[in-house]
PDB file of N, CA and C in Angstrom:
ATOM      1  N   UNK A   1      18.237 -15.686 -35.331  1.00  0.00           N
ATOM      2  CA  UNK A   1      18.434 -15.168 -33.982  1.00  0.00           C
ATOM      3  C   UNK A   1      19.411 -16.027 -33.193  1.00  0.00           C
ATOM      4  N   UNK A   2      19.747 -17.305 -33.447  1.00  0.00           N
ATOM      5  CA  UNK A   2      20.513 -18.087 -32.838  1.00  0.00           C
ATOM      6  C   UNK A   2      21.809 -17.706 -33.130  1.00  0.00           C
ATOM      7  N   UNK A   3      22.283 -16.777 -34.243  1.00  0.00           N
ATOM      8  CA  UNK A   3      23.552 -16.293 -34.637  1.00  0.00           C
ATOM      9  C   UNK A   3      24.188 -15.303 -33.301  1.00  0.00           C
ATOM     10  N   UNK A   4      23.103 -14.770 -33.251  1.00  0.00           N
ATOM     11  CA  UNK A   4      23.256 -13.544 -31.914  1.00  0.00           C
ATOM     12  C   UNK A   4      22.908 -13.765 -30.474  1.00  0.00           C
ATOM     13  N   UNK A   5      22.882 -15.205 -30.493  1.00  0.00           N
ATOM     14  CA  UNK A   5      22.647 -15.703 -29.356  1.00  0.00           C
ATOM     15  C   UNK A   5      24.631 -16.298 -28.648  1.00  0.00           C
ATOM     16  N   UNK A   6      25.022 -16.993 -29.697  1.00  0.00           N
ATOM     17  CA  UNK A   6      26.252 -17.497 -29.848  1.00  0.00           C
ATOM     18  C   UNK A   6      27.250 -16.479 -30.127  1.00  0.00           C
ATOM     19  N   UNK A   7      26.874 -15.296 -30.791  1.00  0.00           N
ATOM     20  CA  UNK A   7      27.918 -14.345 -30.592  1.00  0.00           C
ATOM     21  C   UNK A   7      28.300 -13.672 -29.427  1.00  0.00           C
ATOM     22  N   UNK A   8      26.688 -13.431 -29.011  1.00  0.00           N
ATOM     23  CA  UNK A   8      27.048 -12.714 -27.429  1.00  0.00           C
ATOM     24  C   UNK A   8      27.839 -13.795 -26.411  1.00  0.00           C
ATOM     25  N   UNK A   9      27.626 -15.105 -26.424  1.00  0.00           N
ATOM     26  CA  UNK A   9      27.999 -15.801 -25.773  1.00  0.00           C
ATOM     27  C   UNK A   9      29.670 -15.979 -25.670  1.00  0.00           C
ATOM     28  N   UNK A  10      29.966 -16.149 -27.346  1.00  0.00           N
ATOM     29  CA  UNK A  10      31.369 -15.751 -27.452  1.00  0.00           C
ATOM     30  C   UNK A  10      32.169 -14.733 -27.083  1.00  0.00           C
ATOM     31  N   UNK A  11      31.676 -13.073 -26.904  1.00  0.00           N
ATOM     32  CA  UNK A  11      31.703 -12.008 -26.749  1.00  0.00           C
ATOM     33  C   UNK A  11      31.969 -12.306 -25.444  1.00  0.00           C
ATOM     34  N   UNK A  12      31.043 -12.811 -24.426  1.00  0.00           N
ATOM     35  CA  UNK A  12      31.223 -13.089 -23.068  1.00  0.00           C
ATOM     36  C   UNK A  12      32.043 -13.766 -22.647  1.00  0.00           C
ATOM     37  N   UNK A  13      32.220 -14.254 -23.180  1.00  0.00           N
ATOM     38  CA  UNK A  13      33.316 -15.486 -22.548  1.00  0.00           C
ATOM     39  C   UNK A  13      34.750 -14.771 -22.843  1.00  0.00           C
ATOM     40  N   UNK A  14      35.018 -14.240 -24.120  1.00  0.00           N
ATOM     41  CA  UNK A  14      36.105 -13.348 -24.240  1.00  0.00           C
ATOM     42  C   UNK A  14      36.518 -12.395 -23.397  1.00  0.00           C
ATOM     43  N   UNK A  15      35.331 -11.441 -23.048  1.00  0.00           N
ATOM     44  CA  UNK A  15      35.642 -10.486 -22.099  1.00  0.00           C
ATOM     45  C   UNK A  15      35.779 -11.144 -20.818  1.00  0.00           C
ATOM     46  N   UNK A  16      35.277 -12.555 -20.242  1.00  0.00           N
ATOM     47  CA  UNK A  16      35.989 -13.181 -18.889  1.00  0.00           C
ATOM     48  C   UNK A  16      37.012 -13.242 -19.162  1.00  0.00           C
ATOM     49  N   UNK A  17      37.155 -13.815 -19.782  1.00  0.00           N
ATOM     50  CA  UNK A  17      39.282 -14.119 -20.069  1.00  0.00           C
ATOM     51  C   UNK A  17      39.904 -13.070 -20.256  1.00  0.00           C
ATOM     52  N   UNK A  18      39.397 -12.032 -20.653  1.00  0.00           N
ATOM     53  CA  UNK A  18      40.264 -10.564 -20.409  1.00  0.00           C
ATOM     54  C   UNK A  18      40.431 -10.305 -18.873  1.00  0.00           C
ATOM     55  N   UNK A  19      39.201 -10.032 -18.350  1.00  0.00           N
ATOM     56  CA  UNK A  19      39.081  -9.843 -16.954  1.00  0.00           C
ATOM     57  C   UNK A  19      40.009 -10.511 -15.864  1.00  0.00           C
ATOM     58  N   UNK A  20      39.923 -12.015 -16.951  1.00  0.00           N
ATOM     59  CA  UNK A  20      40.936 -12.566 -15.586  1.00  0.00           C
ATOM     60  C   UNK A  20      42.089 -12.224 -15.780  1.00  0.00           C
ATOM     61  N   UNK A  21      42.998 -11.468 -17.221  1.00  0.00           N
ATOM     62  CA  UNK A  21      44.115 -11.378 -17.036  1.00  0.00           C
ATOM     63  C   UNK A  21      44.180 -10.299 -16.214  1.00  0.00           C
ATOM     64  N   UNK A  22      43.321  -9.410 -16.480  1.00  0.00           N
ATOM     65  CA  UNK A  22      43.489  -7.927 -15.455  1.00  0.00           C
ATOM     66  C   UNK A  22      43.087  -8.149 -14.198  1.00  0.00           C
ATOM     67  N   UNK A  23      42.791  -9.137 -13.951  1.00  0.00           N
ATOM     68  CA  UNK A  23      42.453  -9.241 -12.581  1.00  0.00           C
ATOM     69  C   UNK A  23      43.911  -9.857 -12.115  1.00  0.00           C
ATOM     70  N   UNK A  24      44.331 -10.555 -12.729  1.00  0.00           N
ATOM     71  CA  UNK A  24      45.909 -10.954 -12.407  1.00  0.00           C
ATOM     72  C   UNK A  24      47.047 -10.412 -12.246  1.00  0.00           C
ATOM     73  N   UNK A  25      46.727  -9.189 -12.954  1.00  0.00           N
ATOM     74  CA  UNK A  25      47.999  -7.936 -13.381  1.00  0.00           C
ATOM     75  C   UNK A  25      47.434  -7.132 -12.277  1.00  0.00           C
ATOM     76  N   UNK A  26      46.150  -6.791 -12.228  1.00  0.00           N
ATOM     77  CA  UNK A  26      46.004  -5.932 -10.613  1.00  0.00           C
ATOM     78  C   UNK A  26      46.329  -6.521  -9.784  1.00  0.00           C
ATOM     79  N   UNK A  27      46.057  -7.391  -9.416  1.00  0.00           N
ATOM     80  CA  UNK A  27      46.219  -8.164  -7.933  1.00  0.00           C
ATOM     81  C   UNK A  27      47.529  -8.378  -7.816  1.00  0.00           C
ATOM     82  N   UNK A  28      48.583  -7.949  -9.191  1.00  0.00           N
ATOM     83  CA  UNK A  28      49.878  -8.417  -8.254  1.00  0.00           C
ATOM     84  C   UNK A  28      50.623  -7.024  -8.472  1.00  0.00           C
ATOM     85  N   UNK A  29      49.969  -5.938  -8.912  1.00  0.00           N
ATOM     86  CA  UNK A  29      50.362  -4.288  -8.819  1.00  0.00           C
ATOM     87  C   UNK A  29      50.004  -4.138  -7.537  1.00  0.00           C
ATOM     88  N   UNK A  30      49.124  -4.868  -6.911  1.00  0.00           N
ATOM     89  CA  UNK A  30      48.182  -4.280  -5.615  1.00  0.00           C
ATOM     90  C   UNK A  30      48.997  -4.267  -4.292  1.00  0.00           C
ATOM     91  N   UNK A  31      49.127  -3.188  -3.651  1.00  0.00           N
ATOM     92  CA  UNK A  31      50.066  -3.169  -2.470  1.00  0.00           C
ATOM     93  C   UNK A  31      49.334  -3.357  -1.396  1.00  0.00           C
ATOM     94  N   UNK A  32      47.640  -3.368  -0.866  1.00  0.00           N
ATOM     95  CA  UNK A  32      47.035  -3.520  -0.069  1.00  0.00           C
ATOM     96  C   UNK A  32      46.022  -4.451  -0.570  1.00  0.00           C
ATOM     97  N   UNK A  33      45.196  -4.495   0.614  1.00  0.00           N
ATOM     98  CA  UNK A  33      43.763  -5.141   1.001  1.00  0.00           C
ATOM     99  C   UNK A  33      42.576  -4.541   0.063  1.00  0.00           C
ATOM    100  N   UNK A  34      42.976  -2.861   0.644  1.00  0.00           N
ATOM    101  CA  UNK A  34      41.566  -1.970  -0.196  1.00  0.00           C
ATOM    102  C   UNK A  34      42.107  -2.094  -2.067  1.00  0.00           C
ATOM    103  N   UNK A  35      43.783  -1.677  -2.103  1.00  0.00           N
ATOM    104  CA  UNK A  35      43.399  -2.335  -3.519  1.00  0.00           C
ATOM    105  C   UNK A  35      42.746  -3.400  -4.168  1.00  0.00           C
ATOM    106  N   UNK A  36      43.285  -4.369  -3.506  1.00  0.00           N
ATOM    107  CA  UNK A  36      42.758  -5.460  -4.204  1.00  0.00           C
ATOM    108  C   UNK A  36      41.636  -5.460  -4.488  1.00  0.00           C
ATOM    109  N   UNK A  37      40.545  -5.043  -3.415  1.00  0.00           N
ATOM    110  CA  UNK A  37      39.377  -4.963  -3.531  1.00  0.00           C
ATOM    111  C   UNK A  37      38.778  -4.000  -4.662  1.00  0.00           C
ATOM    112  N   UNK A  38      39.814  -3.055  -4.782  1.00  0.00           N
ATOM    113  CA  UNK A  38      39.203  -2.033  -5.783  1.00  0.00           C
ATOM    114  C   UNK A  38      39.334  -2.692  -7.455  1.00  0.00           C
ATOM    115  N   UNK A  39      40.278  -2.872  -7.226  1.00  0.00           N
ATOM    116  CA  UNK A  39      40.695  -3.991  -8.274  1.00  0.00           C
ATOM    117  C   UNK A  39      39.774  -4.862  -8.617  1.00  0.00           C
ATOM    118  N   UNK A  40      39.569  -5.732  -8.137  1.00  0.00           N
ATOM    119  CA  UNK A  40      38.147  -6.821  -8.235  1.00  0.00           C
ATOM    120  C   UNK A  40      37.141  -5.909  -8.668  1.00  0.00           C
ATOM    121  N   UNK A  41      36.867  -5.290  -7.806  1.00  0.00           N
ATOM    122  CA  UNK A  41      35.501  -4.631  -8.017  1.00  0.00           C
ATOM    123  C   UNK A  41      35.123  -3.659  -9.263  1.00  0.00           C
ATOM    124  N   UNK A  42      36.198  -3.051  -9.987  1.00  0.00           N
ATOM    125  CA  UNK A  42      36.486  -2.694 -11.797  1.00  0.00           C
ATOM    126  C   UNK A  42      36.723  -3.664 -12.536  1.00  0.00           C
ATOM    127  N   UNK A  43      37.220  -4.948 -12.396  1.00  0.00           N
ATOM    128  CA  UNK A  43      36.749  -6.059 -13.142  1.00  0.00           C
ATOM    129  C   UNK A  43      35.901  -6.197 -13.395  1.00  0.00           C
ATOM    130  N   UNK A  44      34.955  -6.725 -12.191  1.00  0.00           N
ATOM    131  CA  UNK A  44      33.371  -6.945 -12.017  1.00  0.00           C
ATOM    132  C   UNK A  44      32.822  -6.144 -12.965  1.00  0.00           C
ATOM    133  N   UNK A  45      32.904  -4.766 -12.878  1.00  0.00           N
ATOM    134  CA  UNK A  45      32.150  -3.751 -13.230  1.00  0.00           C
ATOM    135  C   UNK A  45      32.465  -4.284 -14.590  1.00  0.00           C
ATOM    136  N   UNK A  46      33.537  -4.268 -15.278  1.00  0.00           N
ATOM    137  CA  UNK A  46      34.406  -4.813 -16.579  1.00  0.00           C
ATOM    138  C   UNK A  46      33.409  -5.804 -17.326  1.00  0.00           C
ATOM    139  N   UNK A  47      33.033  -7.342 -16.416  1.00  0.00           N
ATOM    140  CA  UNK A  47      32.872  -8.378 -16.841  1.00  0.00           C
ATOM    141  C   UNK A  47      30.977  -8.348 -16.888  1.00  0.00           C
ATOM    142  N   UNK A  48      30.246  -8.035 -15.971  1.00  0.00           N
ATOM    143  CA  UNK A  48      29.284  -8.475 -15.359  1.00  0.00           C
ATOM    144  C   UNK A  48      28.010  -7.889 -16.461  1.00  0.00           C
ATOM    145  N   UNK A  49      28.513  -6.836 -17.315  1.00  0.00           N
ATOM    146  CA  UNK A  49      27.640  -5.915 -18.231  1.00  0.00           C
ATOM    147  C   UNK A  49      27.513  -6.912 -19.454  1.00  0.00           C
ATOM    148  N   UNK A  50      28.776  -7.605 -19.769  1.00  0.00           N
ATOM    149  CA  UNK A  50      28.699  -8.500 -21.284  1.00  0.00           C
ATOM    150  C   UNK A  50      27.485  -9.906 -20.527  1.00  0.00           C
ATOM    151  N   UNK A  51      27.666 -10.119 -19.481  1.00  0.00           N
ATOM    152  CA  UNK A  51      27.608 -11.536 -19.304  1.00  0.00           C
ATOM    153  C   UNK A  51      25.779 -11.564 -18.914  1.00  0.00           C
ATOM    154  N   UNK A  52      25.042 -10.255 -18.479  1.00  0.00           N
ATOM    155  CA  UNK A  52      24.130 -10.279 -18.342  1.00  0.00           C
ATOM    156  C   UNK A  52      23.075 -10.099 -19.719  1.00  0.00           C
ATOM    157  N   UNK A  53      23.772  -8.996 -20.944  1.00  0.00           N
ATOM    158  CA  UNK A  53      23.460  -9.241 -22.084  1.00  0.00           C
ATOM    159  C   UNK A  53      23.480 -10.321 -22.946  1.00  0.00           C
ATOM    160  N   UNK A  54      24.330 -11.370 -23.099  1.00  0.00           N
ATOM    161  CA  UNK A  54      24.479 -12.771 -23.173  1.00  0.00           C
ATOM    162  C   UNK A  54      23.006 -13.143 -22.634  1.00  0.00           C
ATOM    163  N   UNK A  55      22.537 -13.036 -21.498  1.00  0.00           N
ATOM    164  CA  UNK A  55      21.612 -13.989 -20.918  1.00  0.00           C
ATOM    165  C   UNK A  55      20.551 -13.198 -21.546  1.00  0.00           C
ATOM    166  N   UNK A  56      20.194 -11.546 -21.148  1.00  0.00           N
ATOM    167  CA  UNK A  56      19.323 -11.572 -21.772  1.00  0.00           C
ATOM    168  C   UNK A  56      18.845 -11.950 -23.228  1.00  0.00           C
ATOM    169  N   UNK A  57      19.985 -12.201 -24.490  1.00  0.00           N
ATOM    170  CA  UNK A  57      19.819 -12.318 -25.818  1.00  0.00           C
ATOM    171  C   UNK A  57      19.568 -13.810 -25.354  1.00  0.00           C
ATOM    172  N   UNK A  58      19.832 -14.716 -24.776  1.00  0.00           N
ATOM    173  CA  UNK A  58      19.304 -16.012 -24.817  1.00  0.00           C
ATOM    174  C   UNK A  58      18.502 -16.251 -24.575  1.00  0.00           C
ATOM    175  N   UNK A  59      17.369 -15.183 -23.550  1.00  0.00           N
ATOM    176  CA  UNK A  59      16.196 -15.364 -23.201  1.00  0.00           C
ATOM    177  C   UNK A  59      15.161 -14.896 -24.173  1.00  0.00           C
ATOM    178  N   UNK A  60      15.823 -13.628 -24.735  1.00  0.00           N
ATOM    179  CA  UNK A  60      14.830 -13.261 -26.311  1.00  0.00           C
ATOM    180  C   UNK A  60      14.775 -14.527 -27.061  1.00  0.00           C
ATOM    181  N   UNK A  61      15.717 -14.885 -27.720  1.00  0.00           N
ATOM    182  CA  UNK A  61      15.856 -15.901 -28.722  1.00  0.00           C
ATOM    183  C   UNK A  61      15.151 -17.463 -28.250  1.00  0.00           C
ATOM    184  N   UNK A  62      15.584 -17.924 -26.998  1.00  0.00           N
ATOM    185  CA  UNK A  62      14.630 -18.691 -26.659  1.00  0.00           C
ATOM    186  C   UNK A  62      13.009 -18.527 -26.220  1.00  0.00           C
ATOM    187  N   UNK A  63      12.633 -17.177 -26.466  1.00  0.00           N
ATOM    188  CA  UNK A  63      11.164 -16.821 -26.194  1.00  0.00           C
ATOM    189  C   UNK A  63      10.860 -16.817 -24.939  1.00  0.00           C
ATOM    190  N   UNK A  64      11.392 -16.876 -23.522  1.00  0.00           N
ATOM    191  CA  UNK A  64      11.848 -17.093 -22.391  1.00  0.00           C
ATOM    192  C   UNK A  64      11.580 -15.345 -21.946  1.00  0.00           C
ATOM    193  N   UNK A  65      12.002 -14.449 -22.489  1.00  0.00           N
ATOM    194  CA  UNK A  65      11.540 -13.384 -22.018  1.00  0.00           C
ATOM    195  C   UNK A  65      10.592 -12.396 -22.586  1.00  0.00           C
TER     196      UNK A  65
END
């Protein structure tokens, strides 16, 4: 179980570093305020799904949940 603990983790961390490039490439396509924001906020949506599965597989595997 520790295999799939470290994969998700890797998995996560990959998809941040994606995020931040697209968060970089939006934010400088972005001609306003509300873009930007929209922008951020489909990242988020992007990033926040891997990074909470990560935690939960660490909490299975550590017996924690």
């Amino acid at each position: 179980m520790k295999h799939a603990q470290i994969t998700f983790s890797i998995i996560a961390v990959v998809v941040a570093v994606i995020g931040l490039f697209a968060l970089f490439a939006g934010l400088d396509g972005a001609n306003s305020a509300p873009q930007e924001a929209a922008v951020s906020a489909m990242v988020l949506a992007f990033v926040i799904p891997f990074y909470v599965i990560a935690r939960c597989v660490e909490m299975i595997t550590s017996g924690r949940g």
